[in-house]
Protein backbone atom coordinates (compact mmCIF):
# COMPACT_ATOMS: atom_id res chain seq x y z
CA UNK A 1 137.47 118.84 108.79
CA UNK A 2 138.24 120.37 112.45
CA UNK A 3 141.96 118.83 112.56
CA UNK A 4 142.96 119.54 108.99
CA UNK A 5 146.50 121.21 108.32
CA UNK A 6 145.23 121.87 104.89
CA UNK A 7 142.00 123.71 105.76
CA UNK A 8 144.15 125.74 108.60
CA UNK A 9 144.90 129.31 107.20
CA UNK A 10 148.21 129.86 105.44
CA UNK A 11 149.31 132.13 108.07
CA UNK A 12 153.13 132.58 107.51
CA UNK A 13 153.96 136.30 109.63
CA UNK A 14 153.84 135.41 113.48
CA UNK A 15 150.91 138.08 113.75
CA UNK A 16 148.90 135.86 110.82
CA UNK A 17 149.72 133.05 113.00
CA UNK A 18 148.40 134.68 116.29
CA UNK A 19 145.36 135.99 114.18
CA UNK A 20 144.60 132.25 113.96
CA UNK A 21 145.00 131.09 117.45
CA UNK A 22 148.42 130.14 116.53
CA UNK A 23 150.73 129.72 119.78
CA UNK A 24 147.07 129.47 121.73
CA UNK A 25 148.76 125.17 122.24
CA UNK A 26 152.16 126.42 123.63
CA UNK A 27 150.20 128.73 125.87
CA UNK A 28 148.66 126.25 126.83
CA UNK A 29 150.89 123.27 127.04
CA UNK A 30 153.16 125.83 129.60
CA UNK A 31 150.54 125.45 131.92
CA UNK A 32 150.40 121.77 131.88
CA UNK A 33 152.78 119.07 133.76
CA UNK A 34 155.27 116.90 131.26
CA UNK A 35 153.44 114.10 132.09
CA UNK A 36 149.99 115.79 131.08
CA UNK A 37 151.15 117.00 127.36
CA UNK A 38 152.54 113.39 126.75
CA UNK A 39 149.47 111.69 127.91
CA UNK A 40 147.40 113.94 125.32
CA UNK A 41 149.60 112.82 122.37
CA UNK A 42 149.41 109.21 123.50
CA UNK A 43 145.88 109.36 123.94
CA UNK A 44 145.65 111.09 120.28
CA UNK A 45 146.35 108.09 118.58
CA UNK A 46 149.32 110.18 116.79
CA UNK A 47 151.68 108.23 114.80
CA UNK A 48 155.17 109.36 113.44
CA UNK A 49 154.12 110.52 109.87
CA UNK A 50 157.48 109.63 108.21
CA UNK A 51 156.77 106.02 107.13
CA UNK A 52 156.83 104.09 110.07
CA UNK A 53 153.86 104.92 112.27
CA UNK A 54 155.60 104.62 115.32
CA UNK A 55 152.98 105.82 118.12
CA UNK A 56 154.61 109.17 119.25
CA UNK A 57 152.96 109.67 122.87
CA UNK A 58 154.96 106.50 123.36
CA UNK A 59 158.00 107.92 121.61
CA UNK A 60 158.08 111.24 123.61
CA UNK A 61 157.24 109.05 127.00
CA UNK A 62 161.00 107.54 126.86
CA UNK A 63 162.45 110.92 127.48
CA UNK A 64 159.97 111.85 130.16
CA UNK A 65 162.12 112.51 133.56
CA UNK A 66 165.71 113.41 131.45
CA UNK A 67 167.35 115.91 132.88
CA UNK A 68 168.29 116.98 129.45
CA UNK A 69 167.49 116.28 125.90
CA UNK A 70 167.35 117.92 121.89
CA UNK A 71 164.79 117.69 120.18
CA UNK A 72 165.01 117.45 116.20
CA UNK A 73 162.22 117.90 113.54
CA UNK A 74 162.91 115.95 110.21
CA UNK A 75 162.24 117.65 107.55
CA UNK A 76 164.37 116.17 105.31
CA UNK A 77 161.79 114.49 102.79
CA UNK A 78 163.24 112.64 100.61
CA UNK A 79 160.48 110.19 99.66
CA UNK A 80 159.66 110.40 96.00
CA UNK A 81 156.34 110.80 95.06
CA UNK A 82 156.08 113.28 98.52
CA UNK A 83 155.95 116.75 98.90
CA UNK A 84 153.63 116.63 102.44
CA UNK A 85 156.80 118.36 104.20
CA UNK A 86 157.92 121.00 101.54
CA UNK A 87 154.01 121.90 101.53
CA UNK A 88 154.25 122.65 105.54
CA UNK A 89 157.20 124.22 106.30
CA UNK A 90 157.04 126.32 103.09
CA UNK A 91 153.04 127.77 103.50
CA UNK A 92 152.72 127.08 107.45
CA UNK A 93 156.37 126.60 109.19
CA UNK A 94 154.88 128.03 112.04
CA UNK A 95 152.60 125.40 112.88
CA UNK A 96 155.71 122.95 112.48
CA UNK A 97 157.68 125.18 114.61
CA UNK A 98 155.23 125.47 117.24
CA UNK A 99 154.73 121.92 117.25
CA UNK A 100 158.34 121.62 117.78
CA UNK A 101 158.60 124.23 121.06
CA UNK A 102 155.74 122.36 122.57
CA UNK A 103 157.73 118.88 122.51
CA UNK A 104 160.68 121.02 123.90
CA UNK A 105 158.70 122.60 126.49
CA UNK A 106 157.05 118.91 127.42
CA UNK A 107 161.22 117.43 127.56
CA UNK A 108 162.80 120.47 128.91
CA UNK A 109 164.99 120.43 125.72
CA UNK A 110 167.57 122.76 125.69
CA UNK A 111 168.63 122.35 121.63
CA UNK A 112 165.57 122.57 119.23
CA UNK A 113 166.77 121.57 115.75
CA UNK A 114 164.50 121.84 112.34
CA UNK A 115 166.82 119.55 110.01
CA UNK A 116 166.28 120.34 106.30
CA UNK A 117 168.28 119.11 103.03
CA UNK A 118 170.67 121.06 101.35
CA UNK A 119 169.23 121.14 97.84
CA UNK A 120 165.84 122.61 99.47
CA UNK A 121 166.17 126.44 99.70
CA UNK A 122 162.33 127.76 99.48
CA UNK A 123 161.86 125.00 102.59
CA UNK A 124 165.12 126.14 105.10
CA UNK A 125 164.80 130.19 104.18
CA UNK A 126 160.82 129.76 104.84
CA UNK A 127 162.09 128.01 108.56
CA UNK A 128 164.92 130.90 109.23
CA UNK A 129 162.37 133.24 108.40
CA UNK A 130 159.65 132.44 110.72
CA UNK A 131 162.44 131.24 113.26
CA UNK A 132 163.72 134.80 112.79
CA UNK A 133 159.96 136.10 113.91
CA UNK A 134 159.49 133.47 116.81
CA UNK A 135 162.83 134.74 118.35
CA UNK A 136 162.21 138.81 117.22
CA UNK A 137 158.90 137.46 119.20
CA UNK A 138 160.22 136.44 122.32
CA UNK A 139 158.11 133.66 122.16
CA UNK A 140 158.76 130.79 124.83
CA UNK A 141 161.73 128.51 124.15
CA UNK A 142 162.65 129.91 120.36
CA UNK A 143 166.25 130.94 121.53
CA UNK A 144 166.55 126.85 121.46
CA UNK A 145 165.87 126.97 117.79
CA UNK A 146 167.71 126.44 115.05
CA UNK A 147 167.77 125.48 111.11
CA UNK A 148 170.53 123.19 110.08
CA UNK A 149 170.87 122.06 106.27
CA UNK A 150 172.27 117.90 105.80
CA UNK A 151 173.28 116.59 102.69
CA UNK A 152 171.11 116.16 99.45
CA UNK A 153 171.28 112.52 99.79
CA UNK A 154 168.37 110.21 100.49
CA UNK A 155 169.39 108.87 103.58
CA UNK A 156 169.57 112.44 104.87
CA UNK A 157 166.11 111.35 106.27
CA UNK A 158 166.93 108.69 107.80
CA UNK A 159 166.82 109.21 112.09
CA UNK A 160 170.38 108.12 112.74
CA UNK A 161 172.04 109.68 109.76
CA UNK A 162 170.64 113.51 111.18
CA UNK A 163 172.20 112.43 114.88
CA UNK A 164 175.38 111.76 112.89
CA UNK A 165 175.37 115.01 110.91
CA UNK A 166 174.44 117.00 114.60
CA UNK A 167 177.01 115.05 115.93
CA UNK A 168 179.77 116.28 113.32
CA UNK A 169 180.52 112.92 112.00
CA UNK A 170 179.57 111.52 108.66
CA UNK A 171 175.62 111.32 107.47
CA UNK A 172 175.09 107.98 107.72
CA UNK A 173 172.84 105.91 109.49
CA UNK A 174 174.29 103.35 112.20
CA UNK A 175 173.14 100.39 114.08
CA UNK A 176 171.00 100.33 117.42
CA UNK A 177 171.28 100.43 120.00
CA UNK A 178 171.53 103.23 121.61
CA UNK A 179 168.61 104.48 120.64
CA UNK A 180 168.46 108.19 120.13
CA UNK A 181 166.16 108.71 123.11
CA UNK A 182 169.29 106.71 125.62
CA UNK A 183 172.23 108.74 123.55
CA UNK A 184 171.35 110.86 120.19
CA UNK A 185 173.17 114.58 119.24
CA UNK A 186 175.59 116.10 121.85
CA UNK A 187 175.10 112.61 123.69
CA UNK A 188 172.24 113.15 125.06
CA UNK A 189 168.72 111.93 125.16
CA UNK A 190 167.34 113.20 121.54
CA UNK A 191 163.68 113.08 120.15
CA UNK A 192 163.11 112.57 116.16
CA UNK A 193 160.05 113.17 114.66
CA UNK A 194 159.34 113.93 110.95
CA UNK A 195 157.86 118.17 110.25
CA UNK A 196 153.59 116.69 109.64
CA UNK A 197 154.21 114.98 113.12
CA UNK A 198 155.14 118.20 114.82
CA UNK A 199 152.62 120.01 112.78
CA UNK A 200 149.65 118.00 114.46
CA UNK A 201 151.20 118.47 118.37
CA UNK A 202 148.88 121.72 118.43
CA UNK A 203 146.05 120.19 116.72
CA UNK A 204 146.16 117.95 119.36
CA UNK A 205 146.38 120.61 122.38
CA UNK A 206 144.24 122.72 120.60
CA UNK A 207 140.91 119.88 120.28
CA UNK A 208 141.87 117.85 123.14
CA UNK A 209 143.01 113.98 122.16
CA UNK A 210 139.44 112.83 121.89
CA UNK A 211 138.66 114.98 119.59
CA UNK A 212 141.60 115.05 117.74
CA UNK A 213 142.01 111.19 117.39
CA UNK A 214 137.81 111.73 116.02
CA UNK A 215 138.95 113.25 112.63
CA UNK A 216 142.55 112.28 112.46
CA UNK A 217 144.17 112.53 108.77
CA UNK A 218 147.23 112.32 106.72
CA UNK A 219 148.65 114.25 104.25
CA UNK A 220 149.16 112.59 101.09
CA UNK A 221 149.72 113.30 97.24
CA UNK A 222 147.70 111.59 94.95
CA UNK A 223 149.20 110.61 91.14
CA UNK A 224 147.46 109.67 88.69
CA UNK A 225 147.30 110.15 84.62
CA UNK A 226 150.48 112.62 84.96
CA UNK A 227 148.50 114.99 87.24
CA UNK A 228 148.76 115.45 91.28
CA UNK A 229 147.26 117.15 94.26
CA UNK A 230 147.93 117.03 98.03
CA UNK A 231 145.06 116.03 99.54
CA UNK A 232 144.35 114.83 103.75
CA UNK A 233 143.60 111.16 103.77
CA UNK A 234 140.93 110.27 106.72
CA UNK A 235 142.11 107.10 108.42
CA UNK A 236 139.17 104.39 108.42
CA UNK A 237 138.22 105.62 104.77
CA UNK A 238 139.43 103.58 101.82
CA UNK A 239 141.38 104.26 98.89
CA UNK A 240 138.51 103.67 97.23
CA UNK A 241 136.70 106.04 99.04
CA UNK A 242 139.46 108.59 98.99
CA UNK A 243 139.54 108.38 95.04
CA UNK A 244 136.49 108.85 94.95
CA UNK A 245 136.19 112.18 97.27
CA UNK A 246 139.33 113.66 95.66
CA UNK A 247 137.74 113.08 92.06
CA UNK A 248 140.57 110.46 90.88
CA UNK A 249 139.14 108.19 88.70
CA UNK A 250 140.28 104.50 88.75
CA UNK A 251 139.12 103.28 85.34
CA UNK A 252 141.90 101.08 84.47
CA UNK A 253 144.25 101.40 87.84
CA UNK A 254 145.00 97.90 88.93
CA UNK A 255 147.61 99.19 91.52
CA UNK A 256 148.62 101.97 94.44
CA UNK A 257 152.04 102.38 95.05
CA UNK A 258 152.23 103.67 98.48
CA UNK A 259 155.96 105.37 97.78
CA UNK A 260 158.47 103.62 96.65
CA UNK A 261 159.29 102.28 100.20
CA UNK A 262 155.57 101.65 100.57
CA UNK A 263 155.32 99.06 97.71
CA UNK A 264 152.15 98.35 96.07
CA UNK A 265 148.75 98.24 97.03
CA UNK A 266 146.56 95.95 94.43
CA UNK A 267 143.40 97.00 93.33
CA UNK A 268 141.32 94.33 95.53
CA UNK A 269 142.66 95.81 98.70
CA UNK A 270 141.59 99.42 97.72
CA UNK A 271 138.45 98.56 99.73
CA UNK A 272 140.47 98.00 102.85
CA UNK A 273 140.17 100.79 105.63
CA UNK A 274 143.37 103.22 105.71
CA UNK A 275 144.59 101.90 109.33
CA UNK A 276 148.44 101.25 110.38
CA UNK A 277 147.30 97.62 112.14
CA UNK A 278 145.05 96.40 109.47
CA UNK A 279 147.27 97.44 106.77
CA UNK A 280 150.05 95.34 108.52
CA UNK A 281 147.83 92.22 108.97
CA UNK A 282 147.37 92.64 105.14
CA UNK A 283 151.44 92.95 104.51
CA UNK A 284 150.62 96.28 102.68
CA UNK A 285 151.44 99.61 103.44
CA UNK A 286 150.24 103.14 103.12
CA UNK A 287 154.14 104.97 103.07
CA UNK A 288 154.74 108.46 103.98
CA UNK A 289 152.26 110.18 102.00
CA UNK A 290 152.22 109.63 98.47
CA UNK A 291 149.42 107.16 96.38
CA UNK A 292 150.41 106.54 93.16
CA UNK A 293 148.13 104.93 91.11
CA UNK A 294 149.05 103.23 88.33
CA UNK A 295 147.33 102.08 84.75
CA UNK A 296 146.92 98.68 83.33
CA UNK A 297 149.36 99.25 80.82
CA UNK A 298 152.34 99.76 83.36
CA UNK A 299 154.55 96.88 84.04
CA UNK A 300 154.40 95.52 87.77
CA UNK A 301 158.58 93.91 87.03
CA UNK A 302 159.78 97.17 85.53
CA UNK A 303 158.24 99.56 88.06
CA UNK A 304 159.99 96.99 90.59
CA UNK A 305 163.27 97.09 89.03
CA UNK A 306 163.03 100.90 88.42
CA UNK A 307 162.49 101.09 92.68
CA UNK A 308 164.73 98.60 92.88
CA UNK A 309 167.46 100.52 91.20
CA UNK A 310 166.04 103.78 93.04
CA UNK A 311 167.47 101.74 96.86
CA UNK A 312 170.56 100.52 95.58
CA UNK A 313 171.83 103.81 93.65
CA UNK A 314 171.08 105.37 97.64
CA UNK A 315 172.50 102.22 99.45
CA UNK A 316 175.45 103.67 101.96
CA UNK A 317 177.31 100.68 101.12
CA UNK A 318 177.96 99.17 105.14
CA UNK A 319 175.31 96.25 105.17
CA UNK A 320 176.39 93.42 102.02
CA UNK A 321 171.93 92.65 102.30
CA UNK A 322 171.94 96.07 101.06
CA UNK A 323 174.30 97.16 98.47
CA UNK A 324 174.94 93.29 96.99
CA UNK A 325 171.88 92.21 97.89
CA UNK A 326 169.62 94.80 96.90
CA UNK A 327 171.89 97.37 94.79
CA UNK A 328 173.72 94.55 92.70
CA UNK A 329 172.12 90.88 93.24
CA UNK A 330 168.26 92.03 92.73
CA UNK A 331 168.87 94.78 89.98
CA UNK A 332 170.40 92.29 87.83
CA UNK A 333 167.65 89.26 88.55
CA UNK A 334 164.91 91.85 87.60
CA UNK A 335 166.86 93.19 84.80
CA UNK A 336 166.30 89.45 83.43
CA UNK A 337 162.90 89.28 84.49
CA UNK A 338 162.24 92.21 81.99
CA UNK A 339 164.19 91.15 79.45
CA UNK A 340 162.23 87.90 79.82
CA UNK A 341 165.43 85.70 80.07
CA UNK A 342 165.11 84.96 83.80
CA UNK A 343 165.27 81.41 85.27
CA UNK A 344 163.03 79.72 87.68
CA UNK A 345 165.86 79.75 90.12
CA UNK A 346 166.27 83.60 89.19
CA UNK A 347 162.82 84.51 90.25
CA UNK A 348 162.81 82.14 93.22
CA UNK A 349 165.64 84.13 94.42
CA UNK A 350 164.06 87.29 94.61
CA UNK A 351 161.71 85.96 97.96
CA UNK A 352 165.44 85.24 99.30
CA UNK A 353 167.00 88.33 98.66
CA UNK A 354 164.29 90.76 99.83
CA UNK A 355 164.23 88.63 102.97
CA UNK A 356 167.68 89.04 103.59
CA UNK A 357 167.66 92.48 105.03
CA UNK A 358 166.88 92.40 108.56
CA UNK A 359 169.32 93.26 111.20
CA UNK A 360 170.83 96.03 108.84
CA UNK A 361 171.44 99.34 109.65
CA UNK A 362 168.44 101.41 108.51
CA UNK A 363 165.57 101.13 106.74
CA UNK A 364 166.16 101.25 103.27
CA UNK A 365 166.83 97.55 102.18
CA UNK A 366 163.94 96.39 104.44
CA UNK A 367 161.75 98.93 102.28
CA UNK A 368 163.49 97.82 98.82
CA UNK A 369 162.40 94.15 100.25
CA UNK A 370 159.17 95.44 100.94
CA UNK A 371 158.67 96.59 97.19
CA UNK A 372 159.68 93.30 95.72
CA UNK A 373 157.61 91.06 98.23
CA UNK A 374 154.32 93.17 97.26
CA UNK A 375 155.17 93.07 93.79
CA UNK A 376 155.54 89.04 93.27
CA UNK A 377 152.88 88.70 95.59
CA UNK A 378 150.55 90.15 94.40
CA UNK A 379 151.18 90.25 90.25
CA UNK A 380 152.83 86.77 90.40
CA UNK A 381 151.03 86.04 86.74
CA UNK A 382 153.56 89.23 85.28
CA UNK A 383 156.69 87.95 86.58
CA UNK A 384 156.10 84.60 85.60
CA UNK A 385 155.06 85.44 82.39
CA UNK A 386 158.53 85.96 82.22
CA UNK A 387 160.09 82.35 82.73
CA UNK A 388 157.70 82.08 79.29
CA UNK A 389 160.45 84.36 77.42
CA UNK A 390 158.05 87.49 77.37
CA UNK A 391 159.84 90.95 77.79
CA UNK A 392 158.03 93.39 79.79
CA UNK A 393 156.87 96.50 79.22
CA UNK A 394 158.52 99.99 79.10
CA UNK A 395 155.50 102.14 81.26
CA UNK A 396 156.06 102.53 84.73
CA UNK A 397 156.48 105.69 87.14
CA UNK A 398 159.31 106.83 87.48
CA UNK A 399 158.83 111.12 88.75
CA UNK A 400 162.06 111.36 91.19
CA UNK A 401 163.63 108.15 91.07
């Protein structure tokens, strides 16, 4: 597949890189007005790759014509189930990094930051490392670059907690507006996007946006039956269908979960085409890259309580939707739901508290609401099996929660 990061070579010295036609898209992109390298990305079809899908042609085009800006590349995963970001930055950082230089080139950024999690060592010393040859290299813009290392924490990924940390003030997210593109780190004008987003900005350059948006992918690491592999997911191909290529069988699954803030994916819908739009129409999601597939025998109301648990142990404790609502309030509903005690006004709750969480601060009690609206949805017959007295079962996933 012509645009696949995992098929690229694992160049990691600058003159691997170069052996590759790595750099070939900066070259190029130096050549090329503001307004022409932020057309190509929004003609791509590129979406942020952290969860979201934000188009980022349109992101970039709100810091076209700033007379300054930063530009910072998450790559903070903290997603369980992922490892899409660790895989890049530790085999082919200078991809990512390139990626990076071109947006700054594009946004005349003058501070270039690569923002990576404390508790991830192999990932920042693989960035310094190849920083340390982009700079040796007097390549185009890499005295703008830096590595910075946030906090262990979940929210560490989250867009506004990294402007906080840049900005020397506590890690935690806060409310917007301003939006980091009107006032981010240093005050000024900043661009976020997540280390597989940057990684594709050459891709893109490289193949030209037709071309490109042709045979776009994903990265994303399959689970099943205790075993994984990071594999590129074609958009317009199924689950099904990517199953199926990867050689995951799906005797017995009767759900994806997409990441915990993805929520679940039944098995009916694993026909449906992997598209952001169509996806939404459907009130699923396809996460940040992880599909986790699980077997009949796992319980739908514990895996929800054990993600559940997962938000509100992370909550940052300034929205009551979140750490009440979600960390407190919901826990101890589903707790009861398990236990097979729960009420019919208990479980009726659960639509109201995972619909409470909009106009908080970030995104994590939207995505614990998320998991819970998927989850009665879709395996109603489980949960109400439950107002019959029946306890649920003990199997569910539970790798990094």
């Amino acid at each position: 597949m012509k645009t696949g990061l995992l098929d690229s070579p694992p160049a990691k010295t600058l003159a691997e890189y170069r052996a590759v036609g790595g750099l070939n898209a900066l070259t190029k992109v130096l050549t090329l007005s503001p307004e022409e390298v932020v057309g190509m990305v929004f003609e791509s079809g590129l979406r942020g790759k952290g969860g979201a899908g934000y188009p980022t042609g349109k992101k970039w085009s709100f810091l076209l014509g700033k007379n300054e800006c930063v530009v910072v590349c998450n790559a903070a995963e903290s997603e369980p189930g992922c490892e899409k970001d660790h895989y890049l930055g530790e085999e082919k950082p200078l991809i990512v990094l390139e990626g990076v230089l071109i947006a700054a080139a594009a946004l005349a950024a003058k501070r270039c930051v690569v923002l990576v999690k404390r508790n991830s060592p192999r990932l920042s010393e693989s960035f310094e490392k190849a920083l340390a040859e982009l700079k040796a290299g007097k390549v185009a813009g890499a005295e703008s670059l830096e590595v910075v290392l946030g906090t262990s924490h979940y929210l560490m990924g989250e867009e506004s907690s990294i402007i906080n940390l840049l900005n020397k003030k506590p890690p935690l997210p806060y409310r917007r507006p301003p939006y980091p593109a009107e006032k981010g780190v240093d005050g000024l004008p900043t661009l976020v996007n997540n280390a597989e987003t940057f990684a594709n900005i050459p891709l893109i350059i490289n193949l030209g946006a037709a071309e490109y948006a042709t045979n776009a992918s994903f990265l994303c690491t399959l689970h099943w039956q205790g075993k994984k592999k990071l594999v590129e997911a074609r958009f317009g191909e199924s689950i099904e269908q990517l199953a199926k290529r990867c050689k995951v069988p799906l005797d017995g699954v009767k759900a994806c979960l997409t990441t915990p803030s993805g929520g679940f994916v039944p098995r009916e819908l694993f026909t449906e085409p992997l598209d952001y739009d169509g996806y939404a129409r459907k009130g699923i999601s396809f996460g940040s890259g992880a599909m986790i597939f699980l077997d009949e025998n796992v319980s739908i109301p514990r895996q929800t309580l054990e993600l559940t648990k997962f938000f509100g142990k992370w909550t940052c404790r300034q929205c009551k939707e979140c750490s009440k609502g979600i960390g407190i309030d919901a826990v101890a509903v589903l707790e009861a739901v398990c236990a097979g005690t729960a009420t019919r006004h208990d479980y009726e709750s659960l639509a109201s508290l995972s619909d409470a969480t909009k106009g908080v601060v970030c995104g994590l009690a939207p995505a614990a609401g998320h998991a819970i609206r998927t989850a009665t949805r879709f395996y109603a017959k489980e949960f109400e099996a439950s107002l019959a007295g029946k306890t649920a079962g003990t199997d569910c996933w539970v790798e990094g929660l």
